[in-house]
Protein backbone atom coordinates (compact mmCIF):
# COMPACT_ATOMS: atom_id res chain seq x y z
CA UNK A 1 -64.73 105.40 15.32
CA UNK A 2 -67.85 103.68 16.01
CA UNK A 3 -70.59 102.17 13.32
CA UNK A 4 -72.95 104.70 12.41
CA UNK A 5 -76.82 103.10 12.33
CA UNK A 6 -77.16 104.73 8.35
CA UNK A 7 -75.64 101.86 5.61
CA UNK A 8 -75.09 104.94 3.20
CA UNK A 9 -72.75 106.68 5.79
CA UNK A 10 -70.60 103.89 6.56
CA UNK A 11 -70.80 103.04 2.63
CA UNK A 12 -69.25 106.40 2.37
CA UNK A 13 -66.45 106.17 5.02
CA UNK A 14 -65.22 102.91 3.69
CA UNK A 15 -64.92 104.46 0.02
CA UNK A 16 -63.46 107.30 1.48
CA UNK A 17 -60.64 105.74 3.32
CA UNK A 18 -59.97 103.06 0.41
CA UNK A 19 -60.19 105.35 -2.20
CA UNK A 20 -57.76 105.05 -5.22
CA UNK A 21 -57.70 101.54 -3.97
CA UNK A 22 -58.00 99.13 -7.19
CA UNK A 23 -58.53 95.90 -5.38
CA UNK A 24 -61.51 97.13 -2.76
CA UNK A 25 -64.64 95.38 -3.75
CA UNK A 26 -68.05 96.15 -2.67
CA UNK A 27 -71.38 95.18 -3.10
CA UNK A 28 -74.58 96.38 -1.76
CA UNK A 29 -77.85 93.81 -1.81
CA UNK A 30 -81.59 94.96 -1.36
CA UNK A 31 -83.49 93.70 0.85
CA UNK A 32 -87.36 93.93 2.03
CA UNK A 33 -89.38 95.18 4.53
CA UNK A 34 -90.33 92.00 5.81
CA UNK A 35 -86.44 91.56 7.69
CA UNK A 36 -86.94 95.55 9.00
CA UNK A 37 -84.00 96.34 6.98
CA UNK A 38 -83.43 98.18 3.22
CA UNK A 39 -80.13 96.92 2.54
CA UNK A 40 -77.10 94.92 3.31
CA UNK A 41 -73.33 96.10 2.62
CA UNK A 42 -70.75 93.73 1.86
CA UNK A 43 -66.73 94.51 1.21
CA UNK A 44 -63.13 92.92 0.75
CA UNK A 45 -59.80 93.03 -0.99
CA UNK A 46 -59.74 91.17 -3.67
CA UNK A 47 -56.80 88.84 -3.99
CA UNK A 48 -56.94 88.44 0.03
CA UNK A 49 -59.72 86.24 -0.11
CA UNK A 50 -60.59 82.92 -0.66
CA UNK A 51 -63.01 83.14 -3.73
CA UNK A 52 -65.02 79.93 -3.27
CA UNK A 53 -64.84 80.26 0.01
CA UNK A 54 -66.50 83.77 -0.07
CA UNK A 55 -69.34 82.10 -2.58
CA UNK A 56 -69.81 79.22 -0.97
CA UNK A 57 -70.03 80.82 3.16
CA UNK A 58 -71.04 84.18 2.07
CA UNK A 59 -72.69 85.10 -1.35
CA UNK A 60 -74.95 82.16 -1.63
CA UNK A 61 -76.25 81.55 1.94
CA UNK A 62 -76.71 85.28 2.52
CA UNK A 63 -78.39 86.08 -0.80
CA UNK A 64 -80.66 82.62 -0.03
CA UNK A 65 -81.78 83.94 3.19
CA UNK A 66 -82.30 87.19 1.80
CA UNK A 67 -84.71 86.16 -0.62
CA UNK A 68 -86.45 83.63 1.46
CA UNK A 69 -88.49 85.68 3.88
CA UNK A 70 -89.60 82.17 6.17
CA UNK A 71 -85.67 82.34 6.95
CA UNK A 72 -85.91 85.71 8.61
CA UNK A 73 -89.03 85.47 10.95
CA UNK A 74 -88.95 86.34 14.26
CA UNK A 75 -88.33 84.17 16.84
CA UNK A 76 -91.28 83.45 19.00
CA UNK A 77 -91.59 85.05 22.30
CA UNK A 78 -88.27 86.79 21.58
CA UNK A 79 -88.61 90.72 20.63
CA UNK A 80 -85.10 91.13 20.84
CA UNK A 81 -84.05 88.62 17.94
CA UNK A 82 -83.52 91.40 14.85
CA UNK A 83 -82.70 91.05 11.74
CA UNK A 84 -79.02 91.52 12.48
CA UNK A 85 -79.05 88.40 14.62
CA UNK A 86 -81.39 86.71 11.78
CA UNK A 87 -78.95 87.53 9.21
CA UNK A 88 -75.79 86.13 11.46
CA UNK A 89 -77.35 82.98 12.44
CA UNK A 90 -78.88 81.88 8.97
CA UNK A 91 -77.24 84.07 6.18
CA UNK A 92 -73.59 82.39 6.51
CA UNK A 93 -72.20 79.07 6.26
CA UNK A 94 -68.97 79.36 8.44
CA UNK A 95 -68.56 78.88 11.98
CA UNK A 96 -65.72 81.50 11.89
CA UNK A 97 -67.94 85.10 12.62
CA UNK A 98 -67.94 88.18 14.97
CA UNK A 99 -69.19 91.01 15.82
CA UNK A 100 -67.54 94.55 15.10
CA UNK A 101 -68.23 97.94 16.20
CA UNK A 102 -65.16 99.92 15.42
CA UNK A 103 -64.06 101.14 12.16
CA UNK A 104 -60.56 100.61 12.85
CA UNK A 105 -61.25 96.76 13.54
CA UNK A 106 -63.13 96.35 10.88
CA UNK A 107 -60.73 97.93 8.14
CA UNK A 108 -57.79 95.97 9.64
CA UNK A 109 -59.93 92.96 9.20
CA UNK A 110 -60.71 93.49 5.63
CA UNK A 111 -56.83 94.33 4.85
CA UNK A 112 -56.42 91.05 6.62
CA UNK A 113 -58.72 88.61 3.49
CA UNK A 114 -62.08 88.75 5.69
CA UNK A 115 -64.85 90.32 4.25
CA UNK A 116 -67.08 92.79 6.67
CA UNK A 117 -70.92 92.61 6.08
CA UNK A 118 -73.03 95.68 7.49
CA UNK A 119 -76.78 95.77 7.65
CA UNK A 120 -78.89 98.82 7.55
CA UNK A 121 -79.88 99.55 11.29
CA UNK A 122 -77.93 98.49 13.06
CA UNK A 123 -74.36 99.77 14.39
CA UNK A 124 -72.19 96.38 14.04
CA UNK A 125 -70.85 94.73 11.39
CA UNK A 126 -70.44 90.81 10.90
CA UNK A 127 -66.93 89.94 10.19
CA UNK A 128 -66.80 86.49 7.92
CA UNK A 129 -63.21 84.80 7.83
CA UNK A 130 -62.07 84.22 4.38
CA UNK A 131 -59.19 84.74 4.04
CA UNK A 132 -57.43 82.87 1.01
CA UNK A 133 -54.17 85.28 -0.15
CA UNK A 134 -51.63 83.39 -1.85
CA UNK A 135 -49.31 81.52 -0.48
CA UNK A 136 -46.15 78.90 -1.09
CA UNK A 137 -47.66 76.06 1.21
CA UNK A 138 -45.85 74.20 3.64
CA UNK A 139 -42.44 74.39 1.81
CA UNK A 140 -39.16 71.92 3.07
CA UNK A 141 -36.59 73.42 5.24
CA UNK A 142 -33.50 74.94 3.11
CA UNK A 143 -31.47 76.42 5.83
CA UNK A 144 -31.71 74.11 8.61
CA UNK A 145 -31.50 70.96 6.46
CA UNK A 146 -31.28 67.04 7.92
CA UNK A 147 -30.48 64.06 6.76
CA UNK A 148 -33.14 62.30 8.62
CA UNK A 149 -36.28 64.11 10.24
CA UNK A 150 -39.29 66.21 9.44
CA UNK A 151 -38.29 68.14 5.97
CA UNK A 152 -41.46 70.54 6.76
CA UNK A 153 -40.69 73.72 7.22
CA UNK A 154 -42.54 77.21 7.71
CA UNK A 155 -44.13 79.84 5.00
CA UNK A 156 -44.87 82.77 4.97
CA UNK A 157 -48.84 82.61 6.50
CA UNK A 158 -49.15 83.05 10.30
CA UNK A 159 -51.87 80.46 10.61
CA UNK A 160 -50.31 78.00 8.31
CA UNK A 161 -47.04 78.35 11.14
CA UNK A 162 -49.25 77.82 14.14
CA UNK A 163 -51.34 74.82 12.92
CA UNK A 164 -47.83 73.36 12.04
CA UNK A 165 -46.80 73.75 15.79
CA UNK A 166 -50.31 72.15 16.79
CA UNK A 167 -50.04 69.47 15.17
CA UNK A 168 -47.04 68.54 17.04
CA UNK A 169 -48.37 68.96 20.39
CA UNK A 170 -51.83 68.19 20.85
CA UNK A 171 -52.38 69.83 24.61
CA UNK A 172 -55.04 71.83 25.04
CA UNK A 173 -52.44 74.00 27.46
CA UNK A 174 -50.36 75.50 24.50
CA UNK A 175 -51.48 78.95 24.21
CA UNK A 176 -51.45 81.27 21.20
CA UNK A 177 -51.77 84.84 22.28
CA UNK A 178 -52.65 86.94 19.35
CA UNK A 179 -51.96 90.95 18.49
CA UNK A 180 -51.09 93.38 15.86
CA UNK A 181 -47.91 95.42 15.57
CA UNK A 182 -47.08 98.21 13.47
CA UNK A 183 -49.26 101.05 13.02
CA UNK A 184 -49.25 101.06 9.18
CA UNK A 185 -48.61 97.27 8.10
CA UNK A 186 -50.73 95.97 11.34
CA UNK A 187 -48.71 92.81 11.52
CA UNK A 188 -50.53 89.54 13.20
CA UNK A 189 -48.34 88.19 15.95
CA UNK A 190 -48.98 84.90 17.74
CA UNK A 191 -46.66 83.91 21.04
CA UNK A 192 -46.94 80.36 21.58
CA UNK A 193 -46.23 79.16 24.67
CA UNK A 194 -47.27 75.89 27.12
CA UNK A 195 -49.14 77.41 30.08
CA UNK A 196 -48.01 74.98 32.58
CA UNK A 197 -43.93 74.69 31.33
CA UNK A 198 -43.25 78.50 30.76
CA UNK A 199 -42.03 80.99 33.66
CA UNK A 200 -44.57 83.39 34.40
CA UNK A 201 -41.39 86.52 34.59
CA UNK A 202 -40.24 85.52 30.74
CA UNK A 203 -43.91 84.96 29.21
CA UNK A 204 -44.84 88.79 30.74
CA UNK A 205 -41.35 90.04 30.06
CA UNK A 206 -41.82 88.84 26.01
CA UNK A 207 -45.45 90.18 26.05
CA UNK A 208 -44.48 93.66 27.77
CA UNK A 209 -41.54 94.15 25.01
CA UNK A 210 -43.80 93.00 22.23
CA UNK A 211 -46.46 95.43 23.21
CA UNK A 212 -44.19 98.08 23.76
CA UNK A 213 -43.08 98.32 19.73
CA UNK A 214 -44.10 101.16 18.13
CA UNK A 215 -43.34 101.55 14.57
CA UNK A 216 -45.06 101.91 11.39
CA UNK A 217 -44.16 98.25 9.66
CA UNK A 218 -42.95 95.03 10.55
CA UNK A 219 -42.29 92.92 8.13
CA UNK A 220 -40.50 90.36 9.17
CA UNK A 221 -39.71 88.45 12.38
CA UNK A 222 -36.36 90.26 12.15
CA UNK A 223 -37.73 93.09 13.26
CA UNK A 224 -39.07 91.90 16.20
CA UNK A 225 -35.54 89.90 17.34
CA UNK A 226 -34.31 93.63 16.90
CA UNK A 227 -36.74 95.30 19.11
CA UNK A 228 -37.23 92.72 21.73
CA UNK A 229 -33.50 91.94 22.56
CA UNK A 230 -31.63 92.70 25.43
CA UNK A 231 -28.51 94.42 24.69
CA UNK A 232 -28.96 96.00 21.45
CA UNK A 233 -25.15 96.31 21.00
CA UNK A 234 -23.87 92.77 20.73
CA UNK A 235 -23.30 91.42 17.53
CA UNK A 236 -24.59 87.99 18.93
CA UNK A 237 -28.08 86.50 18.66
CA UNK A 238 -30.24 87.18 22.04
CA UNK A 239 -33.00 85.41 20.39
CA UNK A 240 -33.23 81.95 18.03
CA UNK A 241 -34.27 81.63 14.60
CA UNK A 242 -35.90 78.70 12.95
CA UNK A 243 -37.67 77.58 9.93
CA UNK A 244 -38.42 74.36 11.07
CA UNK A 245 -41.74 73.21 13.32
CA UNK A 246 -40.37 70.52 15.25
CA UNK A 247 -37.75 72.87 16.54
CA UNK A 248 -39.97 74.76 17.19
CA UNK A 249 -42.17 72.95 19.59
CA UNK A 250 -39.19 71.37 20.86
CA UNK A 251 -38.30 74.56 22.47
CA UNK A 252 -42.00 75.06 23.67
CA UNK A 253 -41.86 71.21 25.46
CA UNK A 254 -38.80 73.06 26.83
CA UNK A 255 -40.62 76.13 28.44
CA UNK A 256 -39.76 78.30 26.05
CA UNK A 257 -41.72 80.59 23.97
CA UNK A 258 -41.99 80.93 19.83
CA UNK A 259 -43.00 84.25 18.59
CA UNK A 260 -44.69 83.90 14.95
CA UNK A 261 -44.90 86.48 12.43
CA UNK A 262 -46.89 86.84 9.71
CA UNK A 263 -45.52 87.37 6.74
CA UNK A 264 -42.22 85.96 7.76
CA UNK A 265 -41.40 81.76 7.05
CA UNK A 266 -39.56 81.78 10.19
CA UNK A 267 -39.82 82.05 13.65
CA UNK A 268 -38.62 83.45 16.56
CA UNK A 269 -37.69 81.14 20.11
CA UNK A 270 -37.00 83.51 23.47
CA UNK A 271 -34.93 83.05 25.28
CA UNK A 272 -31.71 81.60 23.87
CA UNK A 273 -28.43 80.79 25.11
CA UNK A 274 -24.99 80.47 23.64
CA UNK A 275 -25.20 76.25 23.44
CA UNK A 276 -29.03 76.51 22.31
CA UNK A 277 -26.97 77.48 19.01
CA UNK A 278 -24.76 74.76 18.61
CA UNK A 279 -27.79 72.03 18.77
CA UNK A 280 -29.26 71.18 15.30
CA UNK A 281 -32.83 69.09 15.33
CA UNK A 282 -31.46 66.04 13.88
CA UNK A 283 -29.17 65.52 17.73
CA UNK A 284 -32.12 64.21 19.12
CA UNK A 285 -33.30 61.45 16.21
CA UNK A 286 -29.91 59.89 15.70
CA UNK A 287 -27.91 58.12 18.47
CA UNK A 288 -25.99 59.96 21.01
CA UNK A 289 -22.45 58.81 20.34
CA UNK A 290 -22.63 60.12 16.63
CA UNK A 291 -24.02 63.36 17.51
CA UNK A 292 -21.87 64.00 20.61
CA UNK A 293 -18.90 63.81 17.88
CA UNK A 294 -21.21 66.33 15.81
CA UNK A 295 -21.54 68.64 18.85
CA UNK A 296 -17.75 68.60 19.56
CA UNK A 297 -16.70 69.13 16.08
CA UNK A 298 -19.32 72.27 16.20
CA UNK A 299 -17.72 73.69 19.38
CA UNK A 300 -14.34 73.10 17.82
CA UNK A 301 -15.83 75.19 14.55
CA UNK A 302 -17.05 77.92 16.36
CA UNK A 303 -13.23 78.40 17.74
CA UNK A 304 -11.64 78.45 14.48
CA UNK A 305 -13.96 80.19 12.75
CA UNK A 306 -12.78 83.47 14.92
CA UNK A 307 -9.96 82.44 16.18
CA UNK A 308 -7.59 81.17 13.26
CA UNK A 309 -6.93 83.93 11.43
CA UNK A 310 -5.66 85.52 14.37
CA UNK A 311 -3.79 82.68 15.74
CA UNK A 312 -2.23 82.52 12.98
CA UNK A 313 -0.95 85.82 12.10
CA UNK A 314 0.28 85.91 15.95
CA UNK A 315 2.80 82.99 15.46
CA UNK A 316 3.70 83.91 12.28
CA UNK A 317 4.68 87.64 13.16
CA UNK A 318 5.18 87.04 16.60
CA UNK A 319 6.28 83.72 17.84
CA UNK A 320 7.85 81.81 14.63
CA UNK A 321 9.50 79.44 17.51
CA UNK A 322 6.42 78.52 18.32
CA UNK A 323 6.00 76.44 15.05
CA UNK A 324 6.88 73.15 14.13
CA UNK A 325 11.07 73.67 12.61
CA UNK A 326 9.42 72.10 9.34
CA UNK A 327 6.32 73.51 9.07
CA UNK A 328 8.03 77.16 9.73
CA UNK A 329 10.47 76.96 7.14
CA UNK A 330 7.84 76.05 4.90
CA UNK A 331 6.12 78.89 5.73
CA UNK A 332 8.67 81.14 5.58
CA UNK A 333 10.10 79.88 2.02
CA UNK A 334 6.85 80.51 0.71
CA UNK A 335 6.52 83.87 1.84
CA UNK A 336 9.56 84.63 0.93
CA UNK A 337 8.74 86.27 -2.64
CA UNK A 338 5.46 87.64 -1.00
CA UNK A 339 5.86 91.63 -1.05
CA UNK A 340 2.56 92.48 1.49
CA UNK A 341 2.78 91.69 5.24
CA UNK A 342 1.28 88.80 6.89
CA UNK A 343 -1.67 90.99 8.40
CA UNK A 344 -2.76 92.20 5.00
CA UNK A 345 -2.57 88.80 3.50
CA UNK A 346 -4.79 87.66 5.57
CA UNK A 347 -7.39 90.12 5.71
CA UNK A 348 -7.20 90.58 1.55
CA UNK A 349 -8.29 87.18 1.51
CA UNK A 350 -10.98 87.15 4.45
CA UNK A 351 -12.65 90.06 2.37
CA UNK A 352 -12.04 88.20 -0.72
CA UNK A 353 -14.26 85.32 0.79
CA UNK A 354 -16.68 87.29 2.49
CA UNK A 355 -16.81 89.01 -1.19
CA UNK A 356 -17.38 85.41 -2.84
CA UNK A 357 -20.19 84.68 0.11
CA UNK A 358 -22.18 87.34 -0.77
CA UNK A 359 -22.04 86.99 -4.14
CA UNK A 360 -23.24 83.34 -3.88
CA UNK A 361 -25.75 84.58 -1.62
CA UNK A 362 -27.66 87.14 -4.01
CA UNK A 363 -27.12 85.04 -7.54
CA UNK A 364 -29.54 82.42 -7.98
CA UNK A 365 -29.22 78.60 -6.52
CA UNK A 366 -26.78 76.78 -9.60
CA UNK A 367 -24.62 79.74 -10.02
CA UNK A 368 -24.36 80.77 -6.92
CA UNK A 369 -23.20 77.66 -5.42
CA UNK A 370 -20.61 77.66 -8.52
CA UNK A 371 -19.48 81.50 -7.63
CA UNK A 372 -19.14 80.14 -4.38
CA UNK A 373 -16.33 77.14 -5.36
CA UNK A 374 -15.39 77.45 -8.54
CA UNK A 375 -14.65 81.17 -7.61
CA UNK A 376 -12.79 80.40 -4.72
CA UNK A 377 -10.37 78.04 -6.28
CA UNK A 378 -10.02 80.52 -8.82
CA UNK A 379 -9.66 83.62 -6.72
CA UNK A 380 -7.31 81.79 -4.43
CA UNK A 381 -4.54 79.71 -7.20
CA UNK A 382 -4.00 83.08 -8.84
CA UNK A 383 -3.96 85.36 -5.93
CA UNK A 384 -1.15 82.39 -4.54
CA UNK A 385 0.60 82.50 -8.27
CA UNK A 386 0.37 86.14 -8.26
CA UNK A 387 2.80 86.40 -5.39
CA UNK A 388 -0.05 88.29 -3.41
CA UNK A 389 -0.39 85.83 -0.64
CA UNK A 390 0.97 82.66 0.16
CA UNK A 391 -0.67 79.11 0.24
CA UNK A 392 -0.62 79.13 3.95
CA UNK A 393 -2.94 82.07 4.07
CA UNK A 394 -5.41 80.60 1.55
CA UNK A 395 -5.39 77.32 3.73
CA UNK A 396 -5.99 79.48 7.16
CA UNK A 397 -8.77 81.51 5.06
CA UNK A 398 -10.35 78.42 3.42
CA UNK A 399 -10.29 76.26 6.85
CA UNK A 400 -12.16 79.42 8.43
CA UNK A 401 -15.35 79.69 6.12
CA UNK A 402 -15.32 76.13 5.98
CA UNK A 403 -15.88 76.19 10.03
CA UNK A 404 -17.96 79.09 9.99
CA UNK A 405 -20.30 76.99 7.26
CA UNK A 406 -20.59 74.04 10.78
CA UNK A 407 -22.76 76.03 12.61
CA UNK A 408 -26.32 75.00 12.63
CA UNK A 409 -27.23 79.13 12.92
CA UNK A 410 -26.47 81.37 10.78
CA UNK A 411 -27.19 84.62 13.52
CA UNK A 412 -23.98 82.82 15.51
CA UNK A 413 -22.12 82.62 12.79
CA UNK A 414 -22.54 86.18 11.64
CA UNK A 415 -21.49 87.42 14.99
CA UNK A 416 -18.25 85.36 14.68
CA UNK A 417 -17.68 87.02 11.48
CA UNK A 418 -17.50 90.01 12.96
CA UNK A 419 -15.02 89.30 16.22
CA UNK A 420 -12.91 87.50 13.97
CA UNK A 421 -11.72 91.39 12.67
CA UNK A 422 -11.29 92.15 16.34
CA UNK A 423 -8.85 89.00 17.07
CA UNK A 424 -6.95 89.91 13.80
CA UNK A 425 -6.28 93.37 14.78
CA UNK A 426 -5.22 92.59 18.55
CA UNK A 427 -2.96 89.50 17.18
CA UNK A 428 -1.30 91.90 14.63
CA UNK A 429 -0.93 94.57 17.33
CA UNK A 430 0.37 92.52 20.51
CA UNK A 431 0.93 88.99 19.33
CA UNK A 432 -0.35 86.33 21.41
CA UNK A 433 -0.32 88.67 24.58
CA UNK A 434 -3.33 90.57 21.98
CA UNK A 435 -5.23 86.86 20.80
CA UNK A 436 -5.73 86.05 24.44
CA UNK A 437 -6.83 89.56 25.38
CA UNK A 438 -9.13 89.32 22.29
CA UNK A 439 -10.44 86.10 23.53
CA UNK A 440 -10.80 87.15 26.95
CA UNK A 441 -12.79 90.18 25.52
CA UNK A 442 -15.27 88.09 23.85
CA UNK A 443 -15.56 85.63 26.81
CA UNK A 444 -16.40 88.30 29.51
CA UNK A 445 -18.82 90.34 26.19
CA UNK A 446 -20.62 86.48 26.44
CA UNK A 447 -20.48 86.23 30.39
CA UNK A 448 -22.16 89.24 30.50
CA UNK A 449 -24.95 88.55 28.03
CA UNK A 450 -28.35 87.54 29.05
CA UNK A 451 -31.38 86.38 26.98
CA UNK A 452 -34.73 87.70 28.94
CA UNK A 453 -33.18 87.54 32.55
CA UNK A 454 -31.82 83.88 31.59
CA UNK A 455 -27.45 84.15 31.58
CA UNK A 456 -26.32 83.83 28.10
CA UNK A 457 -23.39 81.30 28.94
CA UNK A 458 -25.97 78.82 31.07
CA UNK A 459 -25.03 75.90 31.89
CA UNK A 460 -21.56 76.31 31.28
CA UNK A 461 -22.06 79.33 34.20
CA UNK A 462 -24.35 79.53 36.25
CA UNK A 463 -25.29 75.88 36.05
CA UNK A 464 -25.87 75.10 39.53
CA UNK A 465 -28.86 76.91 39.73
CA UNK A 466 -30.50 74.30 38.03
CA UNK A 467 -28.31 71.02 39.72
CA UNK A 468 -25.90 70.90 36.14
CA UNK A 469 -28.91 69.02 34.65
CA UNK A 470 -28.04 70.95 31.73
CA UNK A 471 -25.19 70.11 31.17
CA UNK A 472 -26.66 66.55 30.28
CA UNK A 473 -27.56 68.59 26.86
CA UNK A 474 -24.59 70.43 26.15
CA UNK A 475 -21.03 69.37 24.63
CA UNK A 476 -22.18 66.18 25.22
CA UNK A 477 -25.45 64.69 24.32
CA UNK A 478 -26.30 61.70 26.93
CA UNK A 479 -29.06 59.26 25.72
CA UNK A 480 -32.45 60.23 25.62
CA UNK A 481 -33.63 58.31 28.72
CA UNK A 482 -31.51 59.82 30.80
CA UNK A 483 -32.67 63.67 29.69
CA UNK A 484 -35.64 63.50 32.34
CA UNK A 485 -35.54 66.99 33.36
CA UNK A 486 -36.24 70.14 31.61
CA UNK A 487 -33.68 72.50 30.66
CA UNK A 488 -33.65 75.79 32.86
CA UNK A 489 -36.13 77.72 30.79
CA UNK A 490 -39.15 75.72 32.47
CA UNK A 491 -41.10 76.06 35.34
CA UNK A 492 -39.50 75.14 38.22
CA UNK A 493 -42.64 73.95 39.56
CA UNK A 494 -43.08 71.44 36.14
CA UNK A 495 -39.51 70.55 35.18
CA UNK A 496 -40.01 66.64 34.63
CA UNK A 497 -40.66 65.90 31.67
């Protein structure tokens, strides 16, 4: 809906549609004859703004120039200089205005902490930037922590996230697209990409997805990974999660693209592949023997933490021969007084831990992380004294989390949760005949992935497309000098770095 040229009208539409609401200020000014104008209308949410901000760039100057009538005189030889144009040139102290001439705009910017000015006249409003809500500030990085490297990490304020990304890459070619999505919460998006490193396909693939939401909130950025992904169906990650900034541009030197949401204190990095997982920031500012080592013992992590269980109950149940002569008897003298079957042993105690995980999740930091142990050892010596289970289980169970706890993401981690269950079930059914069919489930569900058109298992398939340059960053991290191409997710036509 358009401006209408009466103040008093548009006075009345914005009390109308923010009626009943507490923290909509307004303020209406007089003015003279000598500006050919009665009145001008200012309004905002209070709490959004920045208060000295709004006194300092809007209040003072505009109430100054109000009352000084040598501020608002024409300009000479130029008719079409108004008092609109007066008022926007010498009533505000901020570089940061616009011009508006939809209602919808206009409300969305005031819900947003700017502050909407309309003058008596005229059908446009001057939008001021002053925004100022509260926020946490730049706070350090509690999932994705590192022993040595940037400890910044991303809140909770869009433009907060994006200057943190700017500051790390100072090229007047990284782009920041900006839009709103959800009809209701109108949530500011910004896709930050480079212009001359991203594929054209992916960058219009992200944007047409993006734009193609349609929902009443989103409120955080896992709404978007949920709308934007390929196959909806897979419990693993199609798109990356980070809270840290230099991860972030990382993946934007690499041609891909970060998606940041306001309200959310992390990001989102399309597209991603199965070893973009596995790589945690501090790889790259540490030597490459030490985290090569790292890399391999997170590959070996990831197998156990689906695969033991399963293993485990299929050479148990299955194949006892299998098992070191010592090690079985062992086994087998401590299950011996044990009155459940091996399969229920093991999955009493995986829910028992996923049980404990949860509950260290939701309780606050120091208790949690005591639930988390001391609840454990608890649970575990009197489930094993109980006669429930055995020790071996509690070992299999405890090595498991443990491995599942190696991953740098937690989205990979909580899709291995999940086909753990499914290797359990075929390795109780068929033995070891059902933990290789399980695994060669899950390997062809991967193979078939892809993240935005790129193959989900790349380079480990599919690497020849790109001359197994990849593979330079994979298992194994080679030095630094030596990484002079970009990974696959580039340009082809700007791949050196």
């Amino acid at each position: 809906m358009t401006i209408f040229k009466d103040i008093d009208l548009n006075i009345q539409y914005l009390k109308d549609n923010f009626k009943d609401c507490g923290d909509f200020v307004e303020r209406k000014i007089p003015a003279g004859p000598e500006i050919q104008t009665e009145s001008v209308y200012i309004a905002y949410i209070d709490g959004m703004i920045d208060r000295r901000a709004f006194e300092m760039s809007v209040v003072n100057p505009l109430t100054a120039a109000i009352s000084d009538v040598s501020n608002f005189e024409p300009r000479s030889g130029d008719p079409f200089y108004t008092a609109f144009d007066v008022l926007k040139d010498k009533g505000f102290k901020t570089a940061d205005i616009k011009e508006e001439t939809e209602f919808n705009n206009i409300i969305a910017q005031i819900l947003t902490g700017d502050t909407a000015v309309f003058i008596d006249g005229f059908t446009k409003a001057i939008i001021v930037s002053t925004k100022g809500f509260p926020n946490r500030g730049v706070p350090k990085a509690d999932t994705e922590v590192v022993v040595q490297g940037p400890q910044e990490a991303f809140n909770e304020v869009l433009r907060n996230n994006t200057a943190l990304i700017r500051r790390r890459i100072r090229d007047s070619r990284l782009k920041t697209k900006q839009m709103r999505v959800g009809v209701r919460s109108l949530t500011d998006i910004a896709v930050i990409y480079l212009e001359d490193v991203v594929r054209p396909n992916i960058l219009n693939e992200a944007l047409r997805r993006l734009e193609r939401i349609n929902t009443d909130a989103i409120l955080d950025c896992g709404y978007i990974e949920q709308y934007i992904e390929d196959d909806h169906m897979s419990p693993f990650p199609q798109t990356q999660i980070t809270e840290r900034p230099d991860k972030a541009a990382s993946a934007i030197l690499e041609g891909r693209i970060v998606i940041v949401v306001d309200n959310s204190p992390f990001v989102l990095i399309i597209p991603a592949v199965l070893n973009c997982f596995y790589q945690s920031s501090e790889d790259y500012y540490q030597r490459f023997q030490i985290m090569t080592l790292a890399r391999l013992i997170r590959y070996a992590a990831g197998f156990v933490a689906f695969a033991l269980p399963g293993l485990y109950i299929a050479l148990t149940v299955y194949h006892p021969s299998m098992i070191p002569l010592l090690l079985a008897l062992r086994i087998a003298d401590s299950r011996r007084l044990v009155p459940l079957p091996c399969v229920l042993e093991v999955l009493i105690m995986e829910l028992a831990f996923e049980l404990l995980r949860e509950a260290g999740i939701r309780l606050p930091g120091a208790v949690g992380s005591s639930i988390g142990i001391i609840g454990g050892l608890i649970v575990g010596q009197a489930a094993v004294e109980a006669g429930i289970v055995c020790p071996s289980v509690v070992v299999v169970v405890a090595l498991t989390g443990i491995a599942s706890f190696s991953i740098p993401q937690y989205s990979l981690t909580a899709g291995f949760r999940l086909m753990k269950y499914l290797v359990i079930v075929l390795s109780a059914t068929l033995g070891l005949l059902g933990f290789w069919a399980a695994l060669l489930i899950i390997l062809i569900h991967l193979v078939s992935l892809k993240s935005f058109g790129i193959p989900y298992m790349l380079p480990y398939s599919s690497g020849g497309v790109n001359n197994y340059d990849d593979l330079k960053d994979s298992i194994f991290r080679l030095p630094l000098f030596l990484l002079k191409k970009r990974p696959f997710f580039a340009n082809p036509e700007n791949r050196d770095r």
